[in-house]
Protein backbone atom coordinates (compact mmCIF):
# COMPACT_ATOMS: atom_id res chain seq x y z
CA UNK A 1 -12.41 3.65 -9.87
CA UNK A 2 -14.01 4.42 -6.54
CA UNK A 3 -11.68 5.36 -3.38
CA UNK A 4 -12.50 2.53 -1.89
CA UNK A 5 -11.14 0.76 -4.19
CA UNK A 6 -7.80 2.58 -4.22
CA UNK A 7 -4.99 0.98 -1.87
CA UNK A 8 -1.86 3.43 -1.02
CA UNK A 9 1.51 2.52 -1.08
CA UNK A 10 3.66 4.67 1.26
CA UNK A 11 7.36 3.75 -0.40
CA UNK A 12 10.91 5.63 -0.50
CA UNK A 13 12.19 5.71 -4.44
CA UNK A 14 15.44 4.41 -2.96
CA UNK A 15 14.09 1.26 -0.89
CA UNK A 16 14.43 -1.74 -2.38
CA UNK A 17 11.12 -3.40 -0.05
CA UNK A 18 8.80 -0.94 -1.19
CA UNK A 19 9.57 -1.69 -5.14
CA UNK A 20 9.33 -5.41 -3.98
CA UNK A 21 5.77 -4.55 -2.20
CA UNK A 22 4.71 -2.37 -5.72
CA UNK A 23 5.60 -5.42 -7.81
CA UNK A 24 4.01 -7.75 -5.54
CA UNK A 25 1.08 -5.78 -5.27
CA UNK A 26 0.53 -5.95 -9.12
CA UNK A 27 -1.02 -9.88 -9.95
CA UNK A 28 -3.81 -8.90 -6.90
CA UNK A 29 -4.08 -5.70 -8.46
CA UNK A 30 -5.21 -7.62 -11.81
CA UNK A 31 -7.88 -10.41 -10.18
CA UNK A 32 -9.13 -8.12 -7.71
CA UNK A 33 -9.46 -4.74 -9.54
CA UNK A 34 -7.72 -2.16 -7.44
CA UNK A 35 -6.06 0.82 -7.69
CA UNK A 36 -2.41 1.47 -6.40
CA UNK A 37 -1.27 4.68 -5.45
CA UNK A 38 2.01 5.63 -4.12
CA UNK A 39 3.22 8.12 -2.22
CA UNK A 40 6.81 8.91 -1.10
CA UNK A 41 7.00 9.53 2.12
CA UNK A 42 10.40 11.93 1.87
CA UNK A 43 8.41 14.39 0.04
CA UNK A 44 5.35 15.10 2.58
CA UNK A 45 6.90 15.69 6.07
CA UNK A 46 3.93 14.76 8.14
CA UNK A 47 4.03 11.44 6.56
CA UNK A 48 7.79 10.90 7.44
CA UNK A 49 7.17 11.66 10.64
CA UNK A 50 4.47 9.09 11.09
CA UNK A 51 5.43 6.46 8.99
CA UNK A 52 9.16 6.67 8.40
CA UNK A 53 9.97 2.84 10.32
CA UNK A 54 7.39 1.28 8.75
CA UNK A 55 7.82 2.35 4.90
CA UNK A 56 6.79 0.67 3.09
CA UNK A 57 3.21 0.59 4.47
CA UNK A 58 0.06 -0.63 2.53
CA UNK A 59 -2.72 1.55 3.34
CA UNK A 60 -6.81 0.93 2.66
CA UNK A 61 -7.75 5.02 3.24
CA UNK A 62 -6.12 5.44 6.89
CA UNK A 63 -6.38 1.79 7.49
CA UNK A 64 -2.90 -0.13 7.79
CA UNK A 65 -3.02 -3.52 5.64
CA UNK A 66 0.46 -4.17 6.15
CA UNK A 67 3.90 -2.78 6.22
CA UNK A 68 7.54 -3.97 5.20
CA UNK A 69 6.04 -7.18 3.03
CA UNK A 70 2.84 -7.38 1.48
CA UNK A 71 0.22 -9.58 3.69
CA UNK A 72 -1.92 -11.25 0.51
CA UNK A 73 -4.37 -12.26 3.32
CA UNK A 74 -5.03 -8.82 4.33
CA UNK A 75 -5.40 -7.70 1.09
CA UNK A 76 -7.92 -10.58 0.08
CA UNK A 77 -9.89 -9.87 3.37
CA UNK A 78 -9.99 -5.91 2.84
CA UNK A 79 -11.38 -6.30 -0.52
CA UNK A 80 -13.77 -9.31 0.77
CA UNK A 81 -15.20 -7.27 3.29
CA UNK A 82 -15.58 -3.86 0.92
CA UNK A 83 -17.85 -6.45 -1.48
């Protein structure tokens, strides 16, 4: 699957929101044909630093989707405007 068709999930293991984002994530993840990776913020430093009130944040490369609940509108517009 291309990058761009890759979304990122920046999530804590111990938050409860970014498991609800994940799980939310996964019926668009089935029409639409994406990828979902996720990254925990604790463990990269930089990524703490710049994200750490925010996690969990849905990412398109650098691009923020959304962040504490998933935005199904954003999602469907991203992938919409990507063809």
């Amino acid at each position: 699957m291309s990058a761009e068709r890759e979304l990122t999930v920046l999530s804590r293991e111990w938050c409860h929101l970014c498991h609800d984002l994940i799980a939310a994530l996964a019926p668009l993840q089935q029409e639409l044909g994406f990828s979902v990776r996720v990254v925990d913020v604790d463990a990269f430093p930089e990524l703490e630093a710049l994200w750490s009130e925010k996690v969990p944040v849905l990412l398109a490369g650098d691009r923020e989707l959304c962040h504490y609940f998933l935005d199904e509108a954003a999602v469907r517009a991203h992938f919409l405007r990507i063809g």
